[in-house]
C-alpha atoms as a PDB file:
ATOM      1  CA  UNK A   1     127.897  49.052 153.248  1.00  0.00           C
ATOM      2  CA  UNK A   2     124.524  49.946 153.254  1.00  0.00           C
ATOM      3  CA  UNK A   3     121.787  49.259 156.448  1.00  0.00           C
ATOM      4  CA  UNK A   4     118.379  49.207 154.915  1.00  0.00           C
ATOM      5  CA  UNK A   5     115.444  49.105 157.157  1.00  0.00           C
ATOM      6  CA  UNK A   6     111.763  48.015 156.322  1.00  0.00           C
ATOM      7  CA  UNK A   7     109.038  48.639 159.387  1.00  0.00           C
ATOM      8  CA  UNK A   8     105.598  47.618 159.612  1.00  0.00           C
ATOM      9  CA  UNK A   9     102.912  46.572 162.127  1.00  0.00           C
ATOM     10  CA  UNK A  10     101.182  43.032 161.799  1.00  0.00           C
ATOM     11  CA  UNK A  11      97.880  42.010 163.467  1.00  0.00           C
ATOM     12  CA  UNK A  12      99.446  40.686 166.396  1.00  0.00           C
ATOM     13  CA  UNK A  13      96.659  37.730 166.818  1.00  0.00           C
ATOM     14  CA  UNK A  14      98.658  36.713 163.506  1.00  0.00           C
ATOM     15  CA  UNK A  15     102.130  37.533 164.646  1.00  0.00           C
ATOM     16  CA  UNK A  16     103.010  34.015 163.763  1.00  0.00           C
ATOM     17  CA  UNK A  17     102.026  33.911 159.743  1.00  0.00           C
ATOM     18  CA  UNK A  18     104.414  36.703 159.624  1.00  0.00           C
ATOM     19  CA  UNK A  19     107.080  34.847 160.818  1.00  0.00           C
ATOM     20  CA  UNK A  20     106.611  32.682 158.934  1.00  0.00           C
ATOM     21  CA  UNK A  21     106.136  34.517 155.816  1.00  0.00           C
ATOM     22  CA  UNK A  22     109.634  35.911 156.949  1.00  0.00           C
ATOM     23  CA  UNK A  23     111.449  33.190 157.584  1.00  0.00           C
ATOM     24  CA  UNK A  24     110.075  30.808 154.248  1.00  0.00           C
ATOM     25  CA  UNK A  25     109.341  34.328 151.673  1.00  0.00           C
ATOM     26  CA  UNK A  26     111.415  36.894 152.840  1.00  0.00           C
ATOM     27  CA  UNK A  27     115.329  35.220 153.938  1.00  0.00           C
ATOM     28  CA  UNK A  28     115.412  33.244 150.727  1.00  0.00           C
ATOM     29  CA  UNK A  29     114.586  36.421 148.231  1.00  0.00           C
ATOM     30  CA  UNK A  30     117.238  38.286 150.113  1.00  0.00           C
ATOM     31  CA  UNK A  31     119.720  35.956 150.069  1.00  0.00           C
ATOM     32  CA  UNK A  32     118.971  35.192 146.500  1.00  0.00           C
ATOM     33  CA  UNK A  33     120.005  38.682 145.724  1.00  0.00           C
ATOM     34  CA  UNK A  34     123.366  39.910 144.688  1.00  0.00           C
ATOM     35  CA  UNK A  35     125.202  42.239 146.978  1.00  0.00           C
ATOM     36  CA  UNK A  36     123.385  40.823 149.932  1.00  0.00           C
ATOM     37  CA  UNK A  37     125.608  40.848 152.937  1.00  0.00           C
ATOM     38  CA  UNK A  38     123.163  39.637 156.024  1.00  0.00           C
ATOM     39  CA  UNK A  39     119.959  40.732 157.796  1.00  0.00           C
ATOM     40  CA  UNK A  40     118.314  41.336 161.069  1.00  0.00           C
ATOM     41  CA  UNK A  41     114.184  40.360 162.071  1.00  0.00           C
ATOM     42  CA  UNK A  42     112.602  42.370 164.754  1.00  0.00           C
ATOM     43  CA  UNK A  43     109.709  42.429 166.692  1.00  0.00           C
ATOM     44  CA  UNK A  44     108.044  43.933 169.758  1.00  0.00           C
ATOM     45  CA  UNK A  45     104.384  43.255 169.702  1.00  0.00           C
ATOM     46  CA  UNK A  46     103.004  44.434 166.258  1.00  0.00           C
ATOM     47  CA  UNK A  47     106.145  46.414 165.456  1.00  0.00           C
ATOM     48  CA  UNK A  48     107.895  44.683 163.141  1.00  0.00           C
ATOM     49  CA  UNK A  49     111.649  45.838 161.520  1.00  0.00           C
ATOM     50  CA  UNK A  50     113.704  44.147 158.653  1.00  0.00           C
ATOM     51  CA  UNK A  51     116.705  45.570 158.849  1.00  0.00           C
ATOM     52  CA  UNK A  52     118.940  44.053 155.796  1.00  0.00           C
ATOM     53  CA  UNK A  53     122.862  44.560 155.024  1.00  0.00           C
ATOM     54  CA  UNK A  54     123.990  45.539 151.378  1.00  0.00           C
ATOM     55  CA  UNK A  55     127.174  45.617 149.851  1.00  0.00           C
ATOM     56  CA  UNK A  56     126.406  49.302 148.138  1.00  0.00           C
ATOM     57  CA  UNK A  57     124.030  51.095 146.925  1.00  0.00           C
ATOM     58  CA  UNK A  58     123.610  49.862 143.826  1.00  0.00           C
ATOM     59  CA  UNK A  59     122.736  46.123 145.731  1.00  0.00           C
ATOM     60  CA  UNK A  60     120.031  47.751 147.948  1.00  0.00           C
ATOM     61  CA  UNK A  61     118.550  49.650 144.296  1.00  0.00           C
ATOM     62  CA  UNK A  62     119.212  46.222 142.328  1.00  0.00           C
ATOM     63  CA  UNK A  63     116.992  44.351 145.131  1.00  0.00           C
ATOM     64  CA  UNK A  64     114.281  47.021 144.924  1.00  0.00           C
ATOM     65  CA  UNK A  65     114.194  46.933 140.721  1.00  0.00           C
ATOM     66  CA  UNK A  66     114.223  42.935 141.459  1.00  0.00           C
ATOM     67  CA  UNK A  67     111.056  41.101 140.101  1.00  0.00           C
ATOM     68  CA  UNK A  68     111.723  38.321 143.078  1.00  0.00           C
ATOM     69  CA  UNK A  69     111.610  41.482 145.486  1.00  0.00           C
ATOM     70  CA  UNK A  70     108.181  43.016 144.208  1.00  0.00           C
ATOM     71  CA  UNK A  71     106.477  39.509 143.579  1.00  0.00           C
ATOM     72  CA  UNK A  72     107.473  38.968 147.582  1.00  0.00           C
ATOM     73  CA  UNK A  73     105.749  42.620 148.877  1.00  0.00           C
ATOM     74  CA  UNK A  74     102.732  41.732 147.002  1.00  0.00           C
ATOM     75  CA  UNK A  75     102.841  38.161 148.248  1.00  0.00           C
ATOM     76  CA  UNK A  76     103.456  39.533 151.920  1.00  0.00           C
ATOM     77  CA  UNK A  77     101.021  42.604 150.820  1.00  0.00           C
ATOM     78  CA  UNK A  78      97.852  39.863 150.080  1.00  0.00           C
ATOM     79  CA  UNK A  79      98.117  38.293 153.063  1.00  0.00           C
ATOM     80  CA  UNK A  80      96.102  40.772 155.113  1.00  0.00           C
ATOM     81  CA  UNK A  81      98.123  40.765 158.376  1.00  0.00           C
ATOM     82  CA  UNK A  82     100.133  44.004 157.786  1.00  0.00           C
ATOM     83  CA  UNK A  83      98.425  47.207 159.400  1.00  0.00           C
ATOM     84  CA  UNK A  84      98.847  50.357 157.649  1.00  0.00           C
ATOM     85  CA  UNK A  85     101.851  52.015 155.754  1.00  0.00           C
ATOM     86  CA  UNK A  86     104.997  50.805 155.787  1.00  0.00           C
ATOM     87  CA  UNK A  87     108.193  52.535 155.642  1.00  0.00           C
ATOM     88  CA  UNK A  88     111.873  51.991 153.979  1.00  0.00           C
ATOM     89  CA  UNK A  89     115.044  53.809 154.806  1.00  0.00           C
ATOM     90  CA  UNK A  90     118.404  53.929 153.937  1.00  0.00           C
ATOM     91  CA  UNK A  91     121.880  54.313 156.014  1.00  0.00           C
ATOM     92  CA  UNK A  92     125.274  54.298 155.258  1.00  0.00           C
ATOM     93  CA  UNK A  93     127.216  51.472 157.623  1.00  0.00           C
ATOM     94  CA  UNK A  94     130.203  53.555 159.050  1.00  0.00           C
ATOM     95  CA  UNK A  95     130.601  51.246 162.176  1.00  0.00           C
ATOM     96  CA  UNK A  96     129.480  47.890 163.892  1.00  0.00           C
ATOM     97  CA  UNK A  97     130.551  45.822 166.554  1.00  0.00           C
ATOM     98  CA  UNK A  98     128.492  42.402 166.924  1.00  0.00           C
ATOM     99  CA  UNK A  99     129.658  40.140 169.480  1.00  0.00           C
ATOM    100  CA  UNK A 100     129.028  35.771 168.910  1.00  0.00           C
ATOM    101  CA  UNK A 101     126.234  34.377 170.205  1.00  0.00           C
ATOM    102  CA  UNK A 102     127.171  32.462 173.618  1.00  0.00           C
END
C-alpha cells in the first residue's frame, strides 16, 4: 500500500472554502479513482495535509495521469485561497494500527 501525502497552506480567513472544496471536489475524485483505498484531511491553522491510501503504485501514478485529478488541482488551484507551493510525497505502508471511533 502506498501513503501519499499532499500539503499546502490556505488563507486561513478562508479556511472554510477549502473545506469545502475538500469535502464536495476533492473525496469524490479520489474515490472515483481505481486503486483508491481511503484518505485522511488535516488541518492546523493554514497547514493543510491530504494524506490518501493507494492500493500500489501504479494507483497513486494512475490518479496523478488522471484527467479528473488535474481538472480538480486547477479547480482547487483558481480558487485563490492556497498560499504558496505545495508539496507531494510518497511512502510505502509497512504498518498501521487505527483504532474505531468511540
Amino acid at each position: 500500500m502506498i501513503m501519499r501525502i499532499w500539503r499546502t497552506r490556505v488563507d486561513e480567513t478562508r479556511a472554510a472554502e477549502y473545506e469545502r472544496f475538500a469535502a464536495e471536489e476533492s473525496l469524490p475524485m479520489f474515490s472515483a479513482q481505481p486503486g483508491f483505498r481511503g484518505l485522511l484531511f488535516g488541518r492546523d491553522g493554514g497547514n493543510c495535509v491530504v494524506t490518501t491510501l493507494w492500493e500500489d503504485d501504479a494507483a497513486a501514478d494512475a490518479l496523478e495521469a488522471s484527467s479528473r485529478y488535474r481538472d480538480t488541482v486547477a479547480g482547487i488551484s483558481a480558487t485563490g485561497f492556497l498560499l504558496g507551493e505545495s508539496t507531494v510525497e510518497r511512502f510505502e505502508v509497512h504498518g498501521s494500527h487505527l483504532l474505531p471511533s468511540s
